[in-house]
C-alpha atoms as a PDB file:
ATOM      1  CA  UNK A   1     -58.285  -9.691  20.564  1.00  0.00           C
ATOM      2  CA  UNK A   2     -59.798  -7.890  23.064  1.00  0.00           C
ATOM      3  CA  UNK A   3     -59.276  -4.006  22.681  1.00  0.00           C
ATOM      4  CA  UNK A   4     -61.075  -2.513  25.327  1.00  0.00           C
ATOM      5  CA  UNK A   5     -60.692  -1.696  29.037  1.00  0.00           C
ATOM      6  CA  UNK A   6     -63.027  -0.266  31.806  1.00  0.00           C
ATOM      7  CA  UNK A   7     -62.397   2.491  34.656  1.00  0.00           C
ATOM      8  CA  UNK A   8     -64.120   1.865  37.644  1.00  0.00           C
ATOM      9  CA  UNK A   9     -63.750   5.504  38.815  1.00  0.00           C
ATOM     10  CA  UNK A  10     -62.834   4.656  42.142  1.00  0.00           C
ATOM     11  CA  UNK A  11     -60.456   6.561  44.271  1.00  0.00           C
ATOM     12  CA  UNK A  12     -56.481   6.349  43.836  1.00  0.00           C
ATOM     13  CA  UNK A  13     -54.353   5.351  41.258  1.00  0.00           C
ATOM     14  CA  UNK A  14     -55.777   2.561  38.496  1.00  0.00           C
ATOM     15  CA  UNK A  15     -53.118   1.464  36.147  1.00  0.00           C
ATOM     16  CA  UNK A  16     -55.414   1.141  33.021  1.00  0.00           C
ATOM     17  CA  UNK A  17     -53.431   0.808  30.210  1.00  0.00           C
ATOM     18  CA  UNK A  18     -49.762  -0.726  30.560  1.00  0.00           C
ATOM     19  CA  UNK A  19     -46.837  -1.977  28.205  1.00  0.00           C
ATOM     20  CA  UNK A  20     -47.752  -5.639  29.482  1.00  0.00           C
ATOM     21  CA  UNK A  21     -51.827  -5.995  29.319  1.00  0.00           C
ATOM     22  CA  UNK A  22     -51.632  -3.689  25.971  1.00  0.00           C
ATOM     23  CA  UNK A  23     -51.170  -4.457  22.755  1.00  0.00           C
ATOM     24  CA  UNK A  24     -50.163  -0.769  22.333  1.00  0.00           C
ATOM     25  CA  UNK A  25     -45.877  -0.885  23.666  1.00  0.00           C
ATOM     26  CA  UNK A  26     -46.175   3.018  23.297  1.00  0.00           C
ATOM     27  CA  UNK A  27     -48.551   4.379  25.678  1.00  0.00           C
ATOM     28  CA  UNK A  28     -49.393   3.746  29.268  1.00  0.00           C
ATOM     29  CA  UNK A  29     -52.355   5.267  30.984  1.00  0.00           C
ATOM     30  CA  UNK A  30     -53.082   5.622  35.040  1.00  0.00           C
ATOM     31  CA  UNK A  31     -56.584   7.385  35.727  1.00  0.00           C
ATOM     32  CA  UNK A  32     -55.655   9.008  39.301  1.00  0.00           C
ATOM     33  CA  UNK A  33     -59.304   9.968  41.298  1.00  0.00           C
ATOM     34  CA  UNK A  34     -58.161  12.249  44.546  1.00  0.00           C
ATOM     35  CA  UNK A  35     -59.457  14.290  47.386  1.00  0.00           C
ATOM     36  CA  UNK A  36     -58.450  17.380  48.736  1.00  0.00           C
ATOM     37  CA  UNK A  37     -55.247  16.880  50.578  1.00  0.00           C
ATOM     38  CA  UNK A  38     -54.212  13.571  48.433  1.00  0.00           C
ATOM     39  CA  UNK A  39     -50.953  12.960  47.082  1.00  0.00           C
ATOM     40  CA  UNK A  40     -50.012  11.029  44.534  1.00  0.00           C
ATOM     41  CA  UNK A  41     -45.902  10.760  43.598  1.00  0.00           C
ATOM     42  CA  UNK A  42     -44.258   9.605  40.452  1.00  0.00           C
ATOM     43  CA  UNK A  43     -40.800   8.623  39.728  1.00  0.00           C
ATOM     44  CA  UNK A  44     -40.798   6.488  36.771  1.00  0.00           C
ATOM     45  CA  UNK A  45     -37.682   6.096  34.680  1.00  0.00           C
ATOM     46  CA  UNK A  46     -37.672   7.068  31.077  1.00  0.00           C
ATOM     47  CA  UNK A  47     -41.281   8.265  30.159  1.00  0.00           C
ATOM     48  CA  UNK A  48     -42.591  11.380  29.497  1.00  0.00           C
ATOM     49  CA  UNK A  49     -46.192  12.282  30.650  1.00  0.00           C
ATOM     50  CA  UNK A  50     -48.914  14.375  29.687  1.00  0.00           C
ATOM     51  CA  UNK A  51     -51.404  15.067  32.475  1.00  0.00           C
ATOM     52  CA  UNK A  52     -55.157  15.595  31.003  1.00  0.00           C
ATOM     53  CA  UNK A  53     -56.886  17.181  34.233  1.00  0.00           C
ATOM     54  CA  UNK A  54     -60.346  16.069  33.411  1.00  0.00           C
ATOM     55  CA  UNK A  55     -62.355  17.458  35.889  1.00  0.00           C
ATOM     56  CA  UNK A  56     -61.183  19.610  39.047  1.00  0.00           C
ATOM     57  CA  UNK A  57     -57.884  21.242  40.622  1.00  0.00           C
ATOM     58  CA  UNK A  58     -54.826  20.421  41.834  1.00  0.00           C
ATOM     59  CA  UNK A  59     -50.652  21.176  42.054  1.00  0.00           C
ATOM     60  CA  UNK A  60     -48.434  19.079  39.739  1.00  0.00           C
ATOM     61  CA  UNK A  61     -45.151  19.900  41.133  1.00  0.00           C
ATOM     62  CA  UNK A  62     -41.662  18.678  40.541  1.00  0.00           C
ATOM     63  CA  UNK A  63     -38.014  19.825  41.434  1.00  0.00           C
ATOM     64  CA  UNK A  64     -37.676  22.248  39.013  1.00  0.00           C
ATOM     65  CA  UNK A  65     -41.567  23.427  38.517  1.00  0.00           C
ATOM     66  CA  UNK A  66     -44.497  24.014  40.419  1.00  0.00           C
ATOM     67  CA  UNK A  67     -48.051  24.397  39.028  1.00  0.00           C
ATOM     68  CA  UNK A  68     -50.655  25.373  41.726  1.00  0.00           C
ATOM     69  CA  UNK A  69     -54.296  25.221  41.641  1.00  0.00           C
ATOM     70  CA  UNK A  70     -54.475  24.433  37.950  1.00  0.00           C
ATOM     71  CA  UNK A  71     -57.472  22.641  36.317  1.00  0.00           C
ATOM     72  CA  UNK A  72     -60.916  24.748  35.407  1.00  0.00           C
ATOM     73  CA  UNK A  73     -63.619  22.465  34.602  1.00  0.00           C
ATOM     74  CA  UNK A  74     -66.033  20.707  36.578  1.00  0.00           C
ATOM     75  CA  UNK A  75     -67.053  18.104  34.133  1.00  0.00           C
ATOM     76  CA  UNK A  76     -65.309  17.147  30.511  1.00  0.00           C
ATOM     77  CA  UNK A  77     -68.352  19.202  29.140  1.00  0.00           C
ATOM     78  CA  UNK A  78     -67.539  22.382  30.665  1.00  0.00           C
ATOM     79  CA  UNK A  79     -64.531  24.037  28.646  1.00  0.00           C
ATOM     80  CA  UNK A  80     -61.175  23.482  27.623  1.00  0.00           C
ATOM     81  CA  UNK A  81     -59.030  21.398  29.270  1.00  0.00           C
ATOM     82  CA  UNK A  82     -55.414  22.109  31.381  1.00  0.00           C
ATOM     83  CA  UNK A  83     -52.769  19.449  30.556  1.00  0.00           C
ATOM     84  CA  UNK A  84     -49.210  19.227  32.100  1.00  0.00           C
ATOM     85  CA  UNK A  85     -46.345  18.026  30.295  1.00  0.00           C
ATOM     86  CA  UNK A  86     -43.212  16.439  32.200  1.00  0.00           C
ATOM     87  CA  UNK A  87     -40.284  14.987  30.494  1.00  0.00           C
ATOM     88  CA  UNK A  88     -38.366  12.107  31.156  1.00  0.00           C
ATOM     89  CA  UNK A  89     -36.717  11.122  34.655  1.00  0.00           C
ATOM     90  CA  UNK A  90     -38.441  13.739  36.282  1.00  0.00           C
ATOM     91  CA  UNK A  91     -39.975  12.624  40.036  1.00  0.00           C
ATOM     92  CA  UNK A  92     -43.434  14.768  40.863  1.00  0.00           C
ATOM     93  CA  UNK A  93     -46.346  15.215  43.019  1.00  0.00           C
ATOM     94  CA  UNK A  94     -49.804  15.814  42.083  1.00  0.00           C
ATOM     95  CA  UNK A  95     -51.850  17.234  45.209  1.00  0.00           C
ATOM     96  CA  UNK A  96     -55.507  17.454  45.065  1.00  0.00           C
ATOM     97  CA  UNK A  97     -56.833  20.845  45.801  1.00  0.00           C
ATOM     98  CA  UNK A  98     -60.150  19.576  45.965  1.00  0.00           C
ATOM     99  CA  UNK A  99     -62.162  16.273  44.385  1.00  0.00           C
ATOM    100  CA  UNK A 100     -60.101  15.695  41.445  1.00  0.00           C
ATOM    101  CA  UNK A 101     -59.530  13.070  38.460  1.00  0.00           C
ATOM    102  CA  UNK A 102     -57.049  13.045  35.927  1.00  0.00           C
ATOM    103  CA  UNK A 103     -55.837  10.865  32.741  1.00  0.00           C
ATOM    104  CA  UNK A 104     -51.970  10.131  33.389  1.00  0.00           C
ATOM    105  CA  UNK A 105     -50.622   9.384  29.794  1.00  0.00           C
ATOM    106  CA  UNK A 106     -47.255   8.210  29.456  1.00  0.00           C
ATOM    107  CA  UNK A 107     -44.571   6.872  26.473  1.00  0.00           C
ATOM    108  CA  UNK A 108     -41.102   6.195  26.019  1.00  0.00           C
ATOM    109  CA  UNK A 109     -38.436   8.977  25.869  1.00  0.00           C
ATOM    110  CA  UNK A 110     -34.853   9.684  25.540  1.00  0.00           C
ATOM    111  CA  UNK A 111     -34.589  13.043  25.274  1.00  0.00           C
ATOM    112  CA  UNK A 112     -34.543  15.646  27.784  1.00  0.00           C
ATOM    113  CA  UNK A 113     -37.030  18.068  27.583  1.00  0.00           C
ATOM    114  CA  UNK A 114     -39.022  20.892  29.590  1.00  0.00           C
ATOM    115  CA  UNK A 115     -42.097  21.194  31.829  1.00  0.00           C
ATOM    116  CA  UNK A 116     -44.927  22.933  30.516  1.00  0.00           C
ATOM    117  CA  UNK A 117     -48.160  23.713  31.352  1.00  0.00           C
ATOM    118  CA  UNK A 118     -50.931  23.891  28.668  1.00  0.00           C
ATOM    119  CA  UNK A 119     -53.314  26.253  30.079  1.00  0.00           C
ATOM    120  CA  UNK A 120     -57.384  26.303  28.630  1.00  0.00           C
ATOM    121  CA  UNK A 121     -56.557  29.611  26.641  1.00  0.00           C
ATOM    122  CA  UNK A 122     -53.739  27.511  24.658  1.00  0.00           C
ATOM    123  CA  UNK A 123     -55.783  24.430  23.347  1.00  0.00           C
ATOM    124  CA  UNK A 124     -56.846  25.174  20.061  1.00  0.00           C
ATOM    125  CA  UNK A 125     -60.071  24.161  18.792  1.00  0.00           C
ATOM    126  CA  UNK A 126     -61.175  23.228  15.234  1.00  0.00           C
ATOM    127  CA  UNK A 127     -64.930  21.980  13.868  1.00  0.00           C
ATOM    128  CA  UNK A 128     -64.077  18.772  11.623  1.00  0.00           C
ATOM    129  CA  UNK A 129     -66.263  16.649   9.364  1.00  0.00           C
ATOM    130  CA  UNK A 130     -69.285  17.350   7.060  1.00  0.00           C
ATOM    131  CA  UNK A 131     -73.053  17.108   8.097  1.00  0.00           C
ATOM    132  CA  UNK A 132     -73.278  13.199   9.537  1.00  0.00           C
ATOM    133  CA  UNK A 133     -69.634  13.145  10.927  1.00  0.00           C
ATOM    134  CA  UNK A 134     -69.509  16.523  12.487  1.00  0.00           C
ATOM    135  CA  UNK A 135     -67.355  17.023  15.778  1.00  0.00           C
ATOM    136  CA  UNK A 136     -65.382  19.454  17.913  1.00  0.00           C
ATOM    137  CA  UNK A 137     -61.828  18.665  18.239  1.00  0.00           C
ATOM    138  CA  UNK A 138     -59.750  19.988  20.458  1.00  0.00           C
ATOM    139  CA  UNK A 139     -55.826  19.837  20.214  1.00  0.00           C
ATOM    140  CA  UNK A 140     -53.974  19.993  23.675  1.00  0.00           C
ATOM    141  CA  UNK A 141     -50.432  18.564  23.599  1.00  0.00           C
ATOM    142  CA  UNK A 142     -49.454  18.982  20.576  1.00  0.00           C
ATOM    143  CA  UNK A 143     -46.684  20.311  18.228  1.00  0.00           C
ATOM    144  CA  UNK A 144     -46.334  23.102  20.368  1.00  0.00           C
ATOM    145  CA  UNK A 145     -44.872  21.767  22.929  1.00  0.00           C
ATOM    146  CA  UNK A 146     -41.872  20.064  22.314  1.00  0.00           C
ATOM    147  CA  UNK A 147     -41.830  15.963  23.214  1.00  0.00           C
ATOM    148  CA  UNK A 148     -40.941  12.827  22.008  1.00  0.00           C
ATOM    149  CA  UNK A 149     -44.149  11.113  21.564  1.00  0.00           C
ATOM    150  CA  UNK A 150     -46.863  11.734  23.566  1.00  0.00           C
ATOM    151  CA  UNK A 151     -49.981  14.098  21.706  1.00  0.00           C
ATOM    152  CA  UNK A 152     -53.064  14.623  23.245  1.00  0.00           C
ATOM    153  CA  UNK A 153     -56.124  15.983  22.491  1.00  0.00           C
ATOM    154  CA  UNK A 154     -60.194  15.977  22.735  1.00  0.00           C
ATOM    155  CA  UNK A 155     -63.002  15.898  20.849  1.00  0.00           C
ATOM    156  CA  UNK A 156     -67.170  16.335  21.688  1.00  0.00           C
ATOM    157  CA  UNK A 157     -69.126  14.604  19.369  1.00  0.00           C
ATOM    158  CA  UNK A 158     -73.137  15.328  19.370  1.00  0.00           C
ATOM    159  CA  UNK A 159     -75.432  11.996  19.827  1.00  0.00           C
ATOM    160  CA  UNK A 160     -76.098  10.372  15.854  1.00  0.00           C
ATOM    161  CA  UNK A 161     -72.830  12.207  14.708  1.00  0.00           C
ATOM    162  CA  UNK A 162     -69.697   9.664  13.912  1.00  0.00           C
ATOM    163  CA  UNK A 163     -66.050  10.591  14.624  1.00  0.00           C
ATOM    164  CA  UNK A 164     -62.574   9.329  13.038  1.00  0.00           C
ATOM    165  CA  UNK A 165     -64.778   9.250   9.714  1.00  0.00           C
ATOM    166  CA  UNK A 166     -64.550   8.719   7.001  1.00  0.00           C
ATOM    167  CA  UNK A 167     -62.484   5.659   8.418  1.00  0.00           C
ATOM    168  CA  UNK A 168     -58.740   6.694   8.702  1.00  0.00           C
ATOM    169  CA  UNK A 169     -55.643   5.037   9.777  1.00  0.00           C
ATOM    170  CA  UNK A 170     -52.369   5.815  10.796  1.00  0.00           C
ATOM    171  CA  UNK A 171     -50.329   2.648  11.292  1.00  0.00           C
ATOM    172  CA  UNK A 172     -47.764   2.885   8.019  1.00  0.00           C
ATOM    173  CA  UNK A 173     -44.680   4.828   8.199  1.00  0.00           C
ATOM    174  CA  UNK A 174     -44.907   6.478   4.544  1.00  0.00           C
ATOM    175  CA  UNK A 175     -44.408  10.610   5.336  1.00  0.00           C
ATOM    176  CA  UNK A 176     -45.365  13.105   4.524  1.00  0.00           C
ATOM    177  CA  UNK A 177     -48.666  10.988   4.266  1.00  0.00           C
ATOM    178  CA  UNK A 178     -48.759   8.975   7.320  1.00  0.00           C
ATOM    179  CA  UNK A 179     -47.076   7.877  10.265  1.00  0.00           C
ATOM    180  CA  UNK A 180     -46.759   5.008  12.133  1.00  0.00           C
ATOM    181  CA  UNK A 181     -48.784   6.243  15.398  1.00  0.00           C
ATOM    182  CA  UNK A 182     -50.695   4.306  17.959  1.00  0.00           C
ATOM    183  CA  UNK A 183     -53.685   5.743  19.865  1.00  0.00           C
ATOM    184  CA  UNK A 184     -56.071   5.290  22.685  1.00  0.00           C
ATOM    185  CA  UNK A 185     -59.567   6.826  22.846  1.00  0.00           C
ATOM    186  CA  UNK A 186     -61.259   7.270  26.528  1.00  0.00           C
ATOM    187  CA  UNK A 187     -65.049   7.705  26.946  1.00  0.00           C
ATOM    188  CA  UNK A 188     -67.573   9.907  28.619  1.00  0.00           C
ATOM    189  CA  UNK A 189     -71.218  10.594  28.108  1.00  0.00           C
ATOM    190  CA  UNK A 190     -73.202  13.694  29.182  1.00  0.00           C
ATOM    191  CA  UNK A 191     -76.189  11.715  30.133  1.00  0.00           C
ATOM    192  CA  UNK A 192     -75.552   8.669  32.636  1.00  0.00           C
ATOM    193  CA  UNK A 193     -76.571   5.788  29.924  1.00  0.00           C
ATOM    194  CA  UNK A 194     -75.487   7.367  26.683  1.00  0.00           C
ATOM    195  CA  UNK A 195     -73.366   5.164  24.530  1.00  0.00           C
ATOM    196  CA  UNK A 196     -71.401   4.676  21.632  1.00  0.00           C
ATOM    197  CA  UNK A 197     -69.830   2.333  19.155  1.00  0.00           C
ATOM    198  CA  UNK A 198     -66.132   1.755  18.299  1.00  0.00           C
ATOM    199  CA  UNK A 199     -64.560  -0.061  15.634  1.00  0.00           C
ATOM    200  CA  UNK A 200     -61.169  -1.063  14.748  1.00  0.00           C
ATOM    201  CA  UNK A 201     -60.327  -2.778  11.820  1.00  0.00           C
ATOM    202  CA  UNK A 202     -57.623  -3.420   9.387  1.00  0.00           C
ATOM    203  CA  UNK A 203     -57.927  -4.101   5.839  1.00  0.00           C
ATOM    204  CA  UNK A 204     -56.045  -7.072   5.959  1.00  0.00           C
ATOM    205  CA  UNK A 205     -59.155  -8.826   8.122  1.00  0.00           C
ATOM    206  CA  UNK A 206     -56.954  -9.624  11.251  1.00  0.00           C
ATOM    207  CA  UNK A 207     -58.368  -7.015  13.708  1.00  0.00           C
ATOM    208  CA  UNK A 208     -62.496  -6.702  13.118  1.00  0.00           C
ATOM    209  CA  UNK A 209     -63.590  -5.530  16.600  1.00  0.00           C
ATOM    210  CA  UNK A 210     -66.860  -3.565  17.134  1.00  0.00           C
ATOM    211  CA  UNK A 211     -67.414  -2.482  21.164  1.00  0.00           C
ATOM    212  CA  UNK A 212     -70.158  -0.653  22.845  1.00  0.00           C
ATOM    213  CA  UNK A 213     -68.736   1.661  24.509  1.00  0.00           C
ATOM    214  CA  UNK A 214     -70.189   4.005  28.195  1.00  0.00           C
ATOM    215  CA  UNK A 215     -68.912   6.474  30.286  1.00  0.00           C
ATOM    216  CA  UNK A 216     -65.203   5.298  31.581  1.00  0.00           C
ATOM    217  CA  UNK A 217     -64.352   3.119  28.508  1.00  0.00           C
ATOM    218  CA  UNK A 218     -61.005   2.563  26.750  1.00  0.00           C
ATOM    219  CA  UNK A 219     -60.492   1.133  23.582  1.00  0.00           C
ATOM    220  CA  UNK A 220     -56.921   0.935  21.990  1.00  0.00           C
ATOM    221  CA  UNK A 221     -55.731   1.077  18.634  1.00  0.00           C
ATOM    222  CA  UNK A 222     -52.694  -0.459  17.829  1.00  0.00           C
ATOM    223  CA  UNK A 223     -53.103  -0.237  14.407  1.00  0.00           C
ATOM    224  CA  UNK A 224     -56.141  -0.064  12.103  1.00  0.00           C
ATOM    225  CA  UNK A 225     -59.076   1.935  11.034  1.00  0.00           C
ATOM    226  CA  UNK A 226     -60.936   3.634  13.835  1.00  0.00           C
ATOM    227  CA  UNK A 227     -64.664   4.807  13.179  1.00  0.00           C
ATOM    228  CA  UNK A 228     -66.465   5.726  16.141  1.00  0.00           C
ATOM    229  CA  UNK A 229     -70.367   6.325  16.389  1.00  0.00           C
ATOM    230  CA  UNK A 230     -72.264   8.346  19.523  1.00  0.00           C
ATOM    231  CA  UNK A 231     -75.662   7.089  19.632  1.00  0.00           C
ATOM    232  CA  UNK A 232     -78.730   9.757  19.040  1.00  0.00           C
ATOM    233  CA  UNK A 233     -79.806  11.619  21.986  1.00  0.00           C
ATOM    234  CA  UNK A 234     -76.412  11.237  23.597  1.00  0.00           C
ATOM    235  CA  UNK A 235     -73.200  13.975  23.430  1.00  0.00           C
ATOM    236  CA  UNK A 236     -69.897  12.333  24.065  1.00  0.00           C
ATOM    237  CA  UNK A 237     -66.590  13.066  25.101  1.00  0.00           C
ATOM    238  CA  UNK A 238     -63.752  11.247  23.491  1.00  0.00           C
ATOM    239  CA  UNK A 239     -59.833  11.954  24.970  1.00  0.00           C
ATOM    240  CA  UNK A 240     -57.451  11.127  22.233  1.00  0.00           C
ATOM    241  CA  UNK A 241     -53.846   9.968  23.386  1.00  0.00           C
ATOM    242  CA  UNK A 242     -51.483   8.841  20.099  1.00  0.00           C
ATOM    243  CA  UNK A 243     -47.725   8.489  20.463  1.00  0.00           C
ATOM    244  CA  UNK A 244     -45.447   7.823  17.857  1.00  0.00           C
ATOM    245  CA  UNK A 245     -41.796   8.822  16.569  1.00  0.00           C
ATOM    246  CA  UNK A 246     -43.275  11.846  13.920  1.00  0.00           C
ATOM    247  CA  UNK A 247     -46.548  13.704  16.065  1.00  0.00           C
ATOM    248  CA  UNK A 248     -48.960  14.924  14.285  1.00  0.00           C
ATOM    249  CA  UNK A 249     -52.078  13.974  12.318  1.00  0.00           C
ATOM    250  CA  UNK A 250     -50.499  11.897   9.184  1.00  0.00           C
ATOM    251  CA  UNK A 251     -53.112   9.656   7.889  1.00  0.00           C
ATOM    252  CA  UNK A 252     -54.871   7.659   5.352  1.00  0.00           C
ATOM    253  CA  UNK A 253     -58.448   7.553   4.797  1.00  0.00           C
ATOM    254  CA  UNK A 254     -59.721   4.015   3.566  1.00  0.00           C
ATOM    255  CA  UNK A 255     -59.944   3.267  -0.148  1.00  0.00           C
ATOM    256  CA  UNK A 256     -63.390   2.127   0.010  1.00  0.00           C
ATOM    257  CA  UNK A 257     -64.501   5.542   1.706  1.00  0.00           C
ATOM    258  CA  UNK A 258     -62.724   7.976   0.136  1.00  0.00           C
ATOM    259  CA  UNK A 259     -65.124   8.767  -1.855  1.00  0.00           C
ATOM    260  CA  UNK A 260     -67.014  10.458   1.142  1.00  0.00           C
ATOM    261  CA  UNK A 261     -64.627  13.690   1.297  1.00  0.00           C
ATOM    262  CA  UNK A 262     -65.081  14.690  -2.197  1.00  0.00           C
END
């Protein structure tokens, strides 16, 4: 089983993640690179979208809402992030108001819902972990917006620090412990050859995948534990995209490592 995918960063729209190359049926990822004066249009039926505006500005603007110049950061290292949320059967436009890339996340929906645009004041930020597993997570689309699925978020991890540790998993629907929720991590690195290592892995032995991972990397979790390791010397950035029917963070952390936040 092969869990990861590569972006090439090139220009346009790359379909990345999709309902047929995934083993993830509830999240769909484009990466979209522009240039001032690009368009791209959507008009996709039943999915809801969160766009992370990674680095750069544009207009995301639709029939009933129009969000101009948005986006603040130059890199994924510098600051919060601006996300747009657009619900279900909803055409749009994203124009590029300069150079411009952003991570097009979408899931199923069948409610109705309304546009909103998380600004870099509204992400809330919280320090997670103990010495060894420290990181900064930052949560985005989340609870307070309303959706059906889709929950976004970020996290910067400093080089010889892991992340998702002690191992969790959310992949059971047993509330109000855990959900059943899948998720897709995305990659960056400050430096140009900084690295990382993912796993996924269940208990049951029939996903055991370990993947180097660089700048423009994907790797999806279906289901599973999800440890993730940034190599010394080198900060990472890590989007976080999980969808499932409860949002949230509703999780177990494995038996064998629980010991670790006593």
């Amino acid at each position: 089983m092969n869990l990861k995918k590569t972006w090439n960063k090139k220009y346009g729209k790359s379909e990345i993640v999709t309902k047929d190359n995934s083993p993830c049926k509830n999240i769909e990822i484009d990466m979209v690179k522009l240039t001032k004066g690009d368009k791209k249009i959507y008009s996709e039926a039943d999915k809801e979208y969160g766009l992370l505006i990674l680095n750069g500005k544009c207009t995301v603007e639709g029939a009933t809402f129009k969000y101009e110049n948005v986006g603040e950061r130059e890199t994924v290292f510098e600051g919060n992030a601006t996300c747009v949320y657009v619900p279900r059967n909803t055409d749009f436009t994203i124009t590029a108001c300069g150079e411009v890339a952003i991570a097009v996340c979408k899931c199923p929906s069948t409610n109705d819902h309304k546009p909103a645009l998380i600004k870099p004041t509204d992400v809330t930020g919280k320090k997670l972990g103990k010495p060894g597993w420290e990181r900064h997570a930052m949560f985005i689309l989340d609870e307070r917006v309303e959706a059906d699925q889709i929950y976004i978020g970020e996290a910067w991890i400093d080089g010889g620090q892991w992340s998702s540790y002690p191992p969790h998993k959310h992949d059971d629907m047993n509330m109000p412990t855990e959900a059943n929720t899948e998720e897709i991590y995305y990659f960056e690195f400050e430096k140009p050859q900084g690295f990382g290592i993912q796993k996924v892995y269940t208990m049951e032995g029939d996903i055991d995948e370990t993947y180097t991972v660089k700048s423009g990397d994907f790797v999806e979790i279906p289901r599973g534990y999800h440890p993730y390791h940034s190599a010394p010397g080198y900060k990472s950035y890590m989007l976080w995209i999980m969808a499932g029917p409860i949002r949230g963070f509703y999780m177990t952390t494995d038996e064998e490592h629980k010991w670790l936040n006593n």
